[in-house]
Protein backbone atom coordinates (compact mmCIF):
# COMPACT_ATOMS: atom_id res chain seq x y z
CA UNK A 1 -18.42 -0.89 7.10
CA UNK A 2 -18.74 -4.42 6.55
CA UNK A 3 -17.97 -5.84 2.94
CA UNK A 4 -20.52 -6.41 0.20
CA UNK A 5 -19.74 -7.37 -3.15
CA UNK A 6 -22.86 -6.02 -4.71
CA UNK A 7 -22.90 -2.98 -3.10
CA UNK A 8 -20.12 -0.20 -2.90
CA UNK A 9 -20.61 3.41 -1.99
CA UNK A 10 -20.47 5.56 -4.99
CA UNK A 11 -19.14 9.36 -5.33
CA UNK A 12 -22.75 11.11 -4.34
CA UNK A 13 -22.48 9.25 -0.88
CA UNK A 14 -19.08 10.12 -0.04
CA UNK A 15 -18.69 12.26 3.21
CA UNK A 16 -17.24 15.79 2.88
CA UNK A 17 -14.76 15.51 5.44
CA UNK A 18 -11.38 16.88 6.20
CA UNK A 19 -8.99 15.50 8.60
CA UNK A 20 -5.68 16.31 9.81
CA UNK A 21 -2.39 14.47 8.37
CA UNK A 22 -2.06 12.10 9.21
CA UNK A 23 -5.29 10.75 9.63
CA UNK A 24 -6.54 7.57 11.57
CA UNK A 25 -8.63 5.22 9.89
CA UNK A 26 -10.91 5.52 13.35
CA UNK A 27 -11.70 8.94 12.36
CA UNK A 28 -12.97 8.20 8.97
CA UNK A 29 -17.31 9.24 8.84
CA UNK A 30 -17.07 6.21 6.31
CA UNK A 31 -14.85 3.96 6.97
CA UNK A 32 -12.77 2.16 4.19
CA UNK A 33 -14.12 -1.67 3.72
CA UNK A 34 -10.48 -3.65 5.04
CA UNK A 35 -12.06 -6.44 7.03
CA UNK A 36 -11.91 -8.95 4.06
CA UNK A 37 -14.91 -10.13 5.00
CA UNK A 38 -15.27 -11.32 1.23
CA UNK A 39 -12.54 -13.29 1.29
CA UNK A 40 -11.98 -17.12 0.58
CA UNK A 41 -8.83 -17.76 1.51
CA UNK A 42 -6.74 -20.98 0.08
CA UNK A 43 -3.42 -21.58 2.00
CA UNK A 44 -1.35 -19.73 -0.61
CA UNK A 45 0.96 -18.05 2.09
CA UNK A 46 1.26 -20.81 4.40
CA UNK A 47 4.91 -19.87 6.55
CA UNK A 48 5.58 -16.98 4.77
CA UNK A 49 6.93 -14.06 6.23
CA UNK A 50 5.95 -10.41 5.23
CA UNK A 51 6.83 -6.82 6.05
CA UNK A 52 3.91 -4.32 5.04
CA UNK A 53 4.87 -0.96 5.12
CA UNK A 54 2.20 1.29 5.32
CA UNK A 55 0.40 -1.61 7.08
CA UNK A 56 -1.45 0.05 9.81
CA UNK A 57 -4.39 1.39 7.77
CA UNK A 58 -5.76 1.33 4.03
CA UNK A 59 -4.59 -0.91 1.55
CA UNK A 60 -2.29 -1.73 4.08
CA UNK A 61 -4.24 -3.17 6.40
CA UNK A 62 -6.30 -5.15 3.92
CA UNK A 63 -2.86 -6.58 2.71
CA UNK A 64 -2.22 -7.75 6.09
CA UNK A 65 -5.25 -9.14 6.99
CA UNK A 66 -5.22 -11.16 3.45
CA UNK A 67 -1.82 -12.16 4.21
CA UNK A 68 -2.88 -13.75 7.82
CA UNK A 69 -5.99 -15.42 6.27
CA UNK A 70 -3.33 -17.21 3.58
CA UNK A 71 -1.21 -18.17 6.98
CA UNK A 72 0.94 -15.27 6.62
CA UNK A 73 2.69 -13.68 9.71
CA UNK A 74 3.54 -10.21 9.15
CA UNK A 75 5.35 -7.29 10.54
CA UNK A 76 3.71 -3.14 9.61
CA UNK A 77 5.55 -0.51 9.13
CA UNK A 78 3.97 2.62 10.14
CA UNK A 79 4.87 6.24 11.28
CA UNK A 80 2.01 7.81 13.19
CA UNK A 81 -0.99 6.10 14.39
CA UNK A 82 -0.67 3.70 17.06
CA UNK A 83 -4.23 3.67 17.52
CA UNK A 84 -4.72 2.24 13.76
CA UNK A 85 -1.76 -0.33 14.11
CA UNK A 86 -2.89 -1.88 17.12
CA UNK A 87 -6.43 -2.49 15.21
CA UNK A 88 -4.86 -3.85 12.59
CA UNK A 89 -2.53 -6.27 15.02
CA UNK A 90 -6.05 -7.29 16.64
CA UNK A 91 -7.73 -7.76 13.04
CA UNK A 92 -4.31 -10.05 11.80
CA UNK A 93 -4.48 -12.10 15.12
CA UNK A 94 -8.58 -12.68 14.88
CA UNK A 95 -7.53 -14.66 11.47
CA UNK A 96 -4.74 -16.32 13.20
CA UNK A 97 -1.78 -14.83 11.84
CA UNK A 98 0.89 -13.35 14.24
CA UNK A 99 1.65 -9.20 13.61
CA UNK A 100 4.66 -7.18 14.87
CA UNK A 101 4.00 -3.65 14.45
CA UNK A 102 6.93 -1.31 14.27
CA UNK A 103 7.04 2.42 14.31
CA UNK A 104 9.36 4.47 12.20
CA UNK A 105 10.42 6.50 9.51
CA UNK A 106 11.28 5.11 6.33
CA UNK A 107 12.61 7.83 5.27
CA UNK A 108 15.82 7.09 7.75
CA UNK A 109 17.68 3.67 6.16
CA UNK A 110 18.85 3.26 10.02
CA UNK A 111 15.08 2.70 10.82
CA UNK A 112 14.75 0.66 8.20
CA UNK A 113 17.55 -1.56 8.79
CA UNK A 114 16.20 -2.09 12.64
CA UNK A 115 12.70 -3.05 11.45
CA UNK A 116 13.95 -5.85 8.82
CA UNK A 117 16.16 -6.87 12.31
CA UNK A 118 12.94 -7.01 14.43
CA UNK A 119 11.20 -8.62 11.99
CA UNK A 120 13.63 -11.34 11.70
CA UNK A 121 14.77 -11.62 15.18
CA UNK A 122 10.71 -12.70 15.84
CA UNK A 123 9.67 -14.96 12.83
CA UNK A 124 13.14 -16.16 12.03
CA UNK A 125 13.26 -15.09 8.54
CA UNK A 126 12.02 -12.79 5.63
CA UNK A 127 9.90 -13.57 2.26
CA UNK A 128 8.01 -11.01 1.02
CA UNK A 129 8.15 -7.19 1.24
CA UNK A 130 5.70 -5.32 0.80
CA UNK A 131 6.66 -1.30 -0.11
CA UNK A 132 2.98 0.54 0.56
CA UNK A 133 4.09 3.41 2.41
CA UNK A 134 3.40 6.85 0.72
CA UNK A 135 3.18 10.88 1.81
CA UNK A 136 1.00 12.94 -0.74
CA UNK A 137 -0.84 16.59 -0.51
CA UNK A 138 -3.08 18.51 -3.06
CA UNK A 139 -1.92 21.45 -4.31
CA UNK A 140 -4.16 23.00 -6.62
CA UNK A 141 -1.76 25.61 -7.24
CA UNK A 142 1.49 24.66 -8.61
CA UNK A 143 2.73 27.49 -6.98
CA UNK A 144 2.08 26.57 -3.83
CA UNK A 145 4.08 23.26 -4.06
CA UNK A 146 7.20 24.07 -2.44
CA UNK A 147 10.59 22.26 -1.99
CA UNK A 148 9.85 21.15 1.41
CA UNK A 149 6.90 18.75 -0.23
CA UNK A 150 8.74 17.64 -2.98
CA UNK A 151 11.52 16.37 -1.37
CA UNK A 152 9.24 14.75 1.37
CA UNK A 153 7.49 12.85 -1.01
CA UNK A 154 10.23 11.52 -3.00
CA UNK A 155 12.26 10.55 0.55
CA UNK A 156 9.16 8.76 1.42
CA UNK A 157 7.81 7.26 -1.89
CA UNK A 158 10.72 6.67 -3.47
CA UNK A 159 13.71 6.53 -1.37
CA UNK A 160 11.71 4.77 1.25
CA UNK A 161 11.77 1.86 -1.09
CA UNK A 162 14.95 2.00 -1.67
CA UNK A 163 15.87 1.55 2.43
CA UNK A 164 13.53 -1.31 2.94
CA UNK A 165 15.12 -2.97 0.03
CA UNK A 166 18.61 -2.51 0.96
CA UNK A 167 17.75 -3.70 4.66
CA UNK A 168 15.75 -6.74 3.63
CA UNK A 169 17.93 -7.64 0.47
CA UNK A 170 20.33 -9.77 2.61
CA UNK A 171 17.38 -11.60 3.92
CA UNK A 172 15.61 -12.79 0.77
CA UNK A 173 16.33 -16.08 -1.11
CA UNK A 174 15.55 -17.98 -4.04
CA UNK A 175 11.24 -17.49 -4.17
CA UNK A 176 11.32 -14.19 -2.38
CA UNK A 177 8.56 -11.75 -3.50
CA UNK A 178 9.06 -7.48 -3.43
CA UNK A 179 5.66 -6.14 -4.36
CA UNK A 180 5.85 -2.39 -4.64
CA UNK A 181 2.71 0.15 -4.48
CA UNK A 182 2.56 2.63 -7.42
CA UNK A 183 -0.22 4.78 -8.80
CA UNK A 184 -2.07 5.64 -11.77
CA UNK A 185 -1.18 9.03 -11.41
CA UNK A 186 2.13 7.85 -12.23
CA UNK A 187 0.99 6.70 -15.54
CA UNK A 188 -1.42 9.13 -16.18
CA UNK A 189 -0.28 12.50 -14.15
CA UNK A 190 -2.27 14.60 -12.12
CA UNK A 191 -2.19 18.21 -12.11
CA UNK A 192 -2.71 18.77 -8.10
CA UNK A 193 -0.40 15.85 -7.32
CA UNK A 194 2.46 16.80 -9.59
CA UNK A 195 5.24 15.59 -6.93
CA UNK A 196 3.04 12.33 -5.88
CA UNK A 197 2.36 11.19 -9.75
CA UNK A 198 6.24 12.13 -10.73
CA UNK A 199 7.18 10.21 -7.27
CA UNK A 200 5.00 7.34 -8.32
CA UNK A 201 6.10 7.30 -11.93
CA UNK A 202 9.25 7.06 -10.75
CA UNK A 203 7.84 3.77 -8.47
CA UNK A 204 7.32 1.55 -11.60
CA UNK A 205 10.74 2.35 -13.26
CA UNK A 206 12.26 1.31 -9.77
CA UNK A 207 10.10 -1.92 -10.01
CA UNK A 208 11.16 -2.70 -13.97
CA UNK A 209 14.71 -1.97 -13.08
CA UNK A 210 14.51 -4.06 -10.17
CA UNK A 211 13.47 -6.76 -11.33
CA UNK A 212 15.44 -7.10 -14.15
CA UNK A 213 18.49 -6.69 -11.21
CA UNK A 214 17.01 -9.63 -9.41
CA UNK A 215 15.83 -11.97 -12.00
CA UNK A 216 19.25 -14.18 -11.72
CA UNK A 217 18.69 -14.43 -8.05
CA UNK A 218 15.29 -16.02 -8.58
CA UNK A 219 13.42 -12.72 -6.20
CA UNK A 220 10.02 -11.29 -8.03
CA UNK A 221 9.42 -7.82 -8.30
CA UNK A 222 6.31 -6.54 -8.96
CA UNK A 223 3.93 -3.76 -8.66
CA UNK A 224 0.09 -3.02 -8.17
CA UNK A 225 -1.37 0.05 -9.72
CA UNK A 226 -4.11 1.35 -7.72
CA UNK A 227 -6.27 3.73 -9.10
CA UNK A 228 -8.71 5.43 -7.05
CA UNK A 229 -8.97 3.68 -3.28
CA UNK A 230 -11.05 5.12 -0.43
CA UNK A 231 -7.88 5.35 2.05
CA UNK A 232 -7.38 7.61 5.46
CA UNK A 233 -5.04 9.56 2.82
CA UNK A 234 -7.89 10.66 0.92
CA UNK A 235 -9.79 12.66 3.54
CA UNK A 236 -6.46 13.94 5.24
CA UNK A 237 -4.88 15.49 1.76
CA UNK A 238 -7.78 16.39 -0.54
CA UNK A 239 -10.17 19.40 -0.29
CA UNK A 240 -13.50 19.12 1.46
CA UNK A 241 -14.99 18.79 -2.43
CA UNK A 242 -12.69 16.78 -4.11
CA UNK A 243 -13.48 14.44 -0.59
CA UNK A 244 -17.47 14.99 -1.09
CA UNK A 245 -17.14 13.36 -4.64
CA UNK A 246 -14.47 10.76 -4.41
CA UNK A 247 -14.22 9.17 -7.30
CA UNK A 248 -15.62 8.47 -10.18
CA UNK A 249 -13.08 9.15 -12.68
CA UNK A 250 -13.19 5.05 -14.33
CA UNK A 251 -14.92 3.12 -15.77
CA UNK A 252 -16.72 1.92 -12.81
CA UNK A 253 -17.75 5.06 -11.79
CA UNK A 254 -16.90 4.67 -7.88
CA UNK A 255 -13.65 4.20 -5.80
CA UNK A 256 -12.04 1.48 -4.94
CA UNK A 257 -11.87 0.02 -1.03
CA UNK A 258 -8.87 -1.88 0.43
CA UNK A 259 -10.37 -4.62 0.29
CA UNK A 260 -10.48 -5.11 -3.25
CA UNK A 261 -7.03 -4.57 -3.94
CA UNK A 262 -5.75 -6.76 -1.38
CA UNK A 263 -6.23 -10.42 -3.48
CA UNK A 264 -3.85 -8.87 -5.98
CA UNK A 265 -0.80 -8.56 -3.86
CA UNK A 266 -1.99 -12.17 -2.77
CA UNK A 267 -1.48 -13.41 -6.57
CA UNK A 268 1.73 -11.58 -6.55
CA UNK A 269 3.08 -12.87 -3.62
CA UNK A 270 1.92 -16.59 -4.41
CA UNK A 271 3.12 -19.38 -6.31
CA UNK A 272 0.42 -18.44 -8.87
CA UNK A 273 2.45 -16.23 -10.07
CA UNK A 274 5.33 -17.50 -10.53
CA UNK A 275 6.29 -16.88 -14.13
CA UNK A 276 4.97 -13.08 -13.91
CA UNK A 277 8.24 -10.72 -12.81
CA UNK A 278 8.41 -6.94 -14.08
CA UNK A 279 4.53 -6.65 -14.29
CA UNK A 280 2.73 -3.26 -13.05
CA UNK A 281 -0.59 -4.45 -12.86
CA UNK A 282 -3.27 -1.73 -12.55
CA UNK A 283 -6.25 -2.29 -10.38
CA UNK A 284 -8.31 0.68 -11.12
CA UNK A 285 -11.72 -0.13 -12.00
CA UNK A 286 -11.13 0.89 -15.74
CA UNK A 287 -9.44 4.44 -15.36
CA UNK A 288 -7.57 4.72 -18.64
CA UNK A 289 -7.57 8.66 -18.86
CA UNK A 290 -6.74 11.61 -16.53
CA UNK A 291 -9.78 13.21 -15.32
């Protein structure tokens, strides 16, 4: 689906459909809007060096592509689809960025480590990371959401982090940028993601903390607060309803798409925002309440 500014899909034309997890963007019977084809880009990357995790598909994938249009080279993280990163290495290269996609586990800090290695070894240094990377699964029954899950989700969405920051902290510098992905959920809750929303909750603390740790060092640390975003996660984790009627729980009465969110971690990576450290800045079309 190409972009269009006046136009977005709303919750009535949302496809009922289920895929397996993890799910390929390629699969999707609408596919998310991630081409940036609405995009003016200024320069406001120029030589920078990124790691995206979560960068094969999604948000993602938007990032990366916004981060190539700025003159960005970048390095994605993911753990399953090689179909998806090799798109999204095609897309980064069409706008004239370079992309080195690596395959692992974030949940393993020896994984980590190598990928902040490989990503250095290749562009010759490290500027921004980018920690996008997240597991989630409805349960609509708290009872049904067992150990197994819980601890999955915080050794990917939390501890995950953690890794990636460890292995790229010896690499950043005076101006370095660590944009982190939270959630409304983890503001808000949400009864069927009770493990995601706690996992994400715990996502902004990590990014206040943070960057009150790396404030004398002169490194950023921020986070974007999606709400709502039409994702290869959403079709892959949700019922065939909840999927059918994605989302209209804000203001703006539709989801978001990838592409939408991407400027943000733009601002947040630029010298635009240079005097904005600690921030969670939501980007939810107006959700203020729990549905």
């Amino acid at each position: 689906m190409s972009g269009n500014q006046e136009r977005r899909p709303g919750p009535d034309e949302m496809p009922a459909q289920q895929l397996d997890y993890p799910a390929s963007q390629e699969d999707m019977a609408l596919a998310p809007d991630s081409d940036l084809s609405n995009y003016k880009a200024a320069g406001k990357l120029t030589d920078k060096v990124a790691i995206i995790t979560g960068g094969d598909s999604g948000i993602g994938r938007a990032v990366a592509i916004a981060y190539a249009m700025e003159g960005a080279n970048v390095s994605i993280i993911y753990n399953a689809s090689d179909d998806d990163a090799q798109k999204t290495k095609s897309l980064v290269e069409e706008r004239g960025g370079q992309c080195l996609p690596i395959k692992i586990d974030v949940r393993k800090p020896e994984e980590c480590e190598d990928a902040v290695k490989q990503t250095v070894d290749k562009f010759g240094k490290l500027d921004i990371l980018i920690n996008n990377a997240a597991f989630q699964m409805v349960q609509m029954d708290i009872e049904d959401l067992t150990i197994k899950q819980f601890h999955e989700t915080f050794e990917t969405n939390i501890f995950g982090y953690f890794h990636m920051f460890k292995a790229a902290y010896p690499h950043l510098k005076e101006g370095s940028v660590i944009i982190n992905t939270g959630s409304i959920v983890g503001k808000l809750g949400k009864k069927f993601l009770v493990d995601y929303a706690s996992s994400k909750g715990a996502v902004h603390t990590f990014t206040l903390s943070l960057a009150q740790a790396l404030a004398d060092k002169k490194i950023r640390v921020n986070a974007i607060v999606p709400g709502a975003v039409w994702t290869p996660n959403i079709p892959a984790t949700m019922t065939k309803e909840q999927v059918g009627s994605f989302d209209d729980a804000n203001a703006m009465e539709r989801a978001g798409q990838p592409e939408e969110l991407a400027p943000s971690y733009v601002f947040l990576a630029a010298e635009d925002s240079s005097f904005i450290t600690g921030a969670l800045l939501d980007v939810t079309g107006g959700q203020i309440s729990a549905p």
